[in-house]
C-alpha atoms as a PDB file:
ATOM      1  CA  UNK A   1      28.877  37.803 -15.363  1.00  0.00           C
ATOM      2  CA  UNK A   2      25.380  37.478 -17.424  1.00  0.00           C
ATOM      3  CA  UNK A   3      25.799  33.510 -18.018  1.00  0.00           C
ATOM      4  CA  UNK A   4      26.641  33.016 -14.401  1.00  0.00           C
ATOM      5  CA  UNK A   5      23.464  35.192 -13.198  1.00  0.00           C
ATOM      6  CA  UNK A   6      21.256  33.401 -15.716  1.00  0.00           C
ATOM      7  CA  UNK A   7      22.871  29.980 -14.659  1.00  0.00           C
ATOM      8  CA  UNK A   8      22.016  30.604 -11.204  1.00  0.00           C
ATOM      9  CA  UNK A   9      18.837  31.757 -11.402  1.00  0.00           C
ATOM     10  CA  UNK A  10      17.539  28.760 -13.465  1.00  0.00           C
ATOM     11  CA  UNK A  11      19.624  26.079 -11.147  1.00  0.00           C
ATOM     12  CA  UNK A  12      17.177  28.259  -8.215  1.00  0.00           C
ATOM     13  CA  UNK A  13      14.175  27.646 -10.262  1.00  0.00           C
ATOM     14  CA  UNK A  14      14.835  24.108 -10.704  1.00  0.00           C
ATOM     15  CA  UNK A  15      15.473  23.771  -7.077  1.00  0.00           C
ATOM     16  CA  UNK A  16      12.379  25.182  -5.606  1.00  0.00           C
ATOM     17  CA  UNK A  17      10.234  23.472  -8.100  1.00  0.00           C
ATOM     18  CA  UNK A  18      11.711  20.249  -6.741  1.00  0.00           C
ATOM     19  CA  UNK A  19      11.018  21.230  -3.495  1.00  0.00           C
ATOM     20  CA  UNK A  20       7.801  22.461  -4.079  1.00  0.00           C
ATOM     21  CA  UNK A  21       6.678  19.364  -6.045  1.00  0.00           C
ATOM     22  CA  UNK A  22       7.539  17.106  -2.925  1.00  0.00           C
ATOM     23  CA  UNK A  23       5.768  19.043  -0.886  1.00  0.00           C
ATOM     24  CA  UNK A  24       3.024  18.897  -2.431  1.00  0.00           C
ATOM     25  CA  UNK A  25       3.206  15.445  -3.048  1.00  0.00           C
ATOM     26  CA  UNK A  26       3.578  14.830   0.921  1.00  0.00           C
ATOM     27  CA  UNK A  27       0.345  16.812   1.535  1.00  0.00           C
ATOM     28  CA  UNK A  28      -1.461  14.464  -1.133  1.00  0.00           C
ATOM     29  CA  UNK A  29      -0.298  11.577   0.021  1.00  0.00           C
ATOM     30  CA  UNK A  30      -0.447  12.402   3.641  1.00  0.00           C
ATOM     31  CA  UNK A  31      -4.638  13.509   3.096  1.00  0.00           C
ATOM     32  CA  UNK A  32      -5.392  10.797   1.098  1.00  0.00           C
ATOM     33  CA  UNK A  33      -4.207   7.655   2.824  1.00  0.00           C
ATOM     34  CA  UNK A  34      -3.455   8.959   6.722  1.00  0.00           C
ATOM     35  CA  UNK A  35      -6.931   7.720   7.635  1.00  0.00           C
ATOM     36  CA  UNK A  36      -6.380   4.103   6.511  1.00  0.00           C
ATOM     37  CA  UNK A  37      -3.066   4.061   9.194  1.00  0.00           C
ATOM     38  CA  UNK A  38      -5.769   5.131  12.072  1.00  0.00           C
ATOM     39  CA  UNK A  39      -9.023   3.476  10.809  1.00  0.00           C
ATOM     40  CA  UNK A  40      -9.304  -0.163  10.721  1.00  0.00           C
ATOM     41  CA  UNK A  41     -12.585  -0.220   8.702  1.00  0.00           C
ATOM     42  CA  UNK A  42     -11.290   2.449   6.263  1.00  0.00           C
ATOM     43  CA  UNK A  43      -8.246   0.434   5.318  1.00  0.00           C
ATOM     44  CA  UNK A  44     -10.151  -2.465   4.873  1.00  0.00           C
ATOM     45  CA  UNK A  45     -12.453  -1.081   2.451  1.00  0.00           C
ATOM     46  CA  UNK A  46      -9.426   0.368   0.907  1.00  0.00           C
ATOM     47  CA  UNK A  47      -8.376  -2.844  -0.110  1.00  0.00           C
ATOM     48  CA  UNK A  48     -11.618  -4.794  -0.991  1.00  0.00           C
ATOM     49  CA  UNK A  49     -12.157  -2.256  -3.434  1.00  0.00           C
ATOM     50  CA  UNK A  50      -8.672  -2.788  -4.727  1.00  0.00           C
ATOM     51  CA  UNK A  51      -8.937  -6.490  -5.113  1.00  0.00           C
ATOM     52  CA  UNK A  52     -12.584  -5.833  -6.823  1.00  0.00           C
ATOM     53  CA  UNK A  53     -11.408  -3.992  -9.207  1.00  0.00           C
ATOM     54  CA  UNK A  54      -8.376  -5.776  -9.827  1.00  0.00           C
ATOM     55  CA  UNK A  55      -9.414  -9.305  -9.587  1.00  0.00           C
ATOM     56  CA  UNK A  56     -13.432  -8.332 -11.226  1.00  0.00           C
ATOM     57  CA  UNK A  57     -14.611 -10.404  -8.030  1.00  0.00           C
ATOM     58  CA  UNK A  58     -17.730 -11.974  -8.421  1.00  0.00           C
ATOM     59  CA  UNK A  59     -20.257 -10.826  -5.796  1.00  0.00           C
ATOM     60  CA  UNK A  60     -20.152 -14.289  -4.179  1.00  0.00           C
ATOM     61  CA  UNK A  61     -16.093 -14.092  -3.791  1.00  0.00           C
ATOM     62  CA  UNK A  62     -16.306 -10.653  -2.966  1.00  0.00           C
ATOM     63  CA  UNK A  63     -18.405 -11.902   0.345  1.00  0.00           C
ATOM     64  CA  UNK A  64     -15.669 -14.723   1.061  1.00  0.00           C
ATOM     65  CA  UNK A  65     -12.719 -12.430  -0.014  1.00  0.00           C
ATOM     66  CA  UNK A  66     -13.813  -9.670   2.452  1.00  0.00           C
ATOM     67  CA  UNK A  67     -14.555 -12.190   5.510  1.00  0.00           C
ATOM     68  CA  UNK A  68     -10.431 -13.523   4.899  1.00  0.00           C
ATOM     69  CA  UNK A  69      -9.774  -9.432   4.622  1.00  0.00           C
ATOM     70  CA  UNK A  70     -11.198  -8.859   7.894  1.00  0.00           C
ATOM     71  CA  UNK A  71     -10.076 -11.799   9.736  1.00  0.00           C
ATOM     72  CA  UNK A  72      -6.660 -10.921   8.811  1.00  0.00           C
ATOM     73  CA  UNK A  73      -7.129  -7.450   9.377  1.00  0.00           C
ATOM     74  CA  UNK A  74      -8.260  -8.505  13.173  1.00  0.00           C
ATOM     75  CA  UNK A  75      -5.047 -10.998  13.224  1.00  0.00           C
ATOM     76  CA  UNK A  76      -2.928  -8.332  12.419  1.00  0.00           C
ATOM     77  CA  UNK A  77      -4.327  -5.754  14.336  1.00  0.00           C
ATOM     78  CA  UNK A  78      -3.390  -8.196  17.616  1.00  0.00           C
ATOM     79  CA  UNK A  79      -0.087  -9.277  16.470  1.00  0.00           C
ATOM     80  CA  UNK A  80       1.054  -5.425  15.258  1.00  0.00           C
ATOM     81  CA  UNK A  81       0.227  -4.438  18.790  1.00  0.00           C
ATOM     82  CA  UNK A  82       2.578  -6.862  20.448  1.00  0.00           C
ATOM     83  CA  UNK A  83       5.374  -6.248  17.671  1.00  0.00           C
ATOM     84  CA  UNK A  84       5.024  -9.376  16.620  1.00  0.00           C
ATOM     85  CA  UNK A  85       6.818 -11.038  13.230  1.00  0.00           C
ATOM     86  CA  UNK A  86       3.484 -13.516  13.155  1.00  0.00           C
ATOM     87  CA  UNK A  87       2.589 -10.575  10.897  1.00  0.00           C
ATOM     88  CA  UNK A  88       3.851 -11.792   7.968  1.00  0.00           C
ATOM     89  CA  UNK A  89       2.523 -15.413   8.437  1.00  0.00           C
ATOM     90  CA  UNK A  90      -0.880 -13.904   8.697  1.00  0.00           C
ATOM     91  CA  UNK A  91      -0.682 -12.159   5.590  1.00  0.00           C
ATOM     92  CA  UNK A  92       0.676 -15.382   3.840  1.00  0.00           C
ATOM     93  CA  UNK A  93      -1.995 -17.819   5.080  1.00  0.00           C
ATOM     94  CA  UNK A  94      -4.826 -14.823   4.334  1.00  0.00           C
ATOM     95  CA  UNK A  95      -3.406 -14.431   0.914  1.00  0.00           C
ATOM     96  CA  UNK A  96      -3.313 -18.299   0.386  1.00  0.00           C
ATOM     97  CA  UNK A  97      -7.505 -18.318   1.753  1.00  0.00           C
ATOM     98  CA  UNK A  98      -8.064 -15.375  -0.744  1.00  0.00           C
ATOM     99  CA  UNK A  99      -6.352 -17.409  -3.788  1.00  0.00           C
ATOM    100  CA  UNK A 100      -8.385 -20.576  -2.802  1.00  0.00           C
ATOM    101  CA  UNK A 101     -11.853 -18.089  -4.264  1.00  0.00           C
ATOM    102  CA  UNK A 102     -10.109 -17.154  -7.323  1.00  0.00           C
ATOM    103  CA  UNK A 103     -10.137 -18.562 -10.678  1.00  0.00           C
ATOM    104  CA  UNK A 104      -6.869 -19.110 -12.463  1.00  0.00           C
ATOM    105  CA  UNK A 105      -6.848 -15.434 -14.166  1.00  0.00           C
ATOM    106  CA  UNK A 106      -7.247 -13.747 -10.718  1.00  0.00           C
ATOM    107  CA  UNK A 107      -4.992 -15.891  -8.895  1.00  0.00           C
ATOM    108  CA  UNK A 108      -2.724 -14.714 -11.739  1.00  0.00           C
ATOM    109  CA  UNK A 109      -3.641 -11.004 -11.002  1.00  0.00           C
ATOM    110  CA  UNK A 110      -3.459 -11.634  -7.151  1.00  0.00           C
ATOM    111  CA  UNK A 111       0.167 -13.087  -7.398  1.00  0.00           C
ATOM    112  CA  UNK A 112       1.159  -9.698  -9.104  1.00  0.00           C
ATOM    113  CA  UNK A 113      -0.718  -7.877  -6.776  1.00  0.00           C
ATOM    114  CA  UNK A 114       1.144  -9.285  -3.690  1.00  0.00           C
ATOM    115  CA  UNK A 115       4.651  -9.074  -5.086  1.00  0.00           C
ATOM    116  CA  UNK A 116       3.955  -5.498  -5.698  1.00  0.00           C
ATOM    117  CA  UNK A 117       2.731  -5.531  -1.891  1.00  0.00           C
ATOM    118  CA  UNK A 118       5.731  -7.477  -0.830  1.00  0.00           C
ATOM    119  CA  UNK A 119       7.876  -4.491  -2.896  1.00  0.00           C
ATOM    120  CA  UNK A 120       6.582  -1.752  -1.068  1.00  0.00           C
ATOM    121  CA  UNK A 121       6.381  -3.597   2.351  1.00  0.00           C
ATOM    122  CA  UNK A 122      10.232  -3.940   2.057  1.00  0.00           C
ATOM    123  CA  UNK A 123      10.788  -0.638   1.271  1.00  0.00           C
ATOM    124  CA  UNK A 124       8.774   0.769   3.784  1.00  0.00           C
ATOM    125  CA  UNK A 125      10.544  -1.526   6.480  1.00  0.00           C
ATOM    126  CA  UNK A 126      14.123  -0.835   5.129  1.00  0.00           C
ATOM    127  CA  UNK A 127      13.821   3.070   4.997  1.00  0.00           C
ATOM    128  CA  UNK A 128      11.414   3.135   8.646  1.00  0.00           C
ATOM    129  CA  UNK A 129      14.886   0.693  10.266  1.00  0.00           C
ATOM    130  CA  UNK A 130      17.788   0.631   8.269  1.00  0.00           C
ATOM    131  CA  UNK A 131      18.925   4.506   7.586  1.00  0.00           C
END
């Protein structure tokens, strides 16, 4: 009767630490990047300071970089409201402007960059439609 109490209690334990962990993980997540969903601007300067650090942008691409950022940011913005699939053909051509500022290295970095975007794009799309 001992084992069984002691096996029980610890299979509780384990339990509500899962369930504690990922709720606390939700309430992260959800306060740190909720405002880039609802602020334009914010998300933006989310990811110019992504691609600075990632790529080590010069200042002069990180002028360029950040015009194609916000152009496609407008783009998107216009074709997300009409449900559009142009979507992905923005990101594409704004991706190919970005990679036309970059030297070989951070074209290298970008490319890595974007398949890990592409990654998490689809995975956000197939759990949000497909469950």
């Amino acid at each position: 009767m001992k084992r069984w109490k002691l096996i029980s209690g610890l299979l509780l334990v384990f339990v509500l630490g899962v369930l504690a962990g990922s709720f606390g993980t939700r309430i992260y997540l959800k306060d740190r990047f909720e405002h880039l969903r609802k602020d334009p601007k914010a998300r933006q300067d989310f990811i110019m300071r992504k691609l600075s650090k990632e790529l080590e942008l010069t200042p002069d691409q990180k002028i360029k970089v950040e015009k194609i950022v916000e152009q496609m940011g407008e783009k998107r913005r216009e074709f997300f409201l009409k449900n559009s699939p142009e979507i992905k053909k923005i990101m594409d051509e704004g991706f190919a402007q970005i990679r036309k500022e970059l030297n070989s290295d951070q074209q290298k970095k970008l490319d890595v960059l974007r398949e890990e975007f592409e990654k998490r794009r689809k995975a956000r799309y197939s759990s949000r439609f497909h469950q």
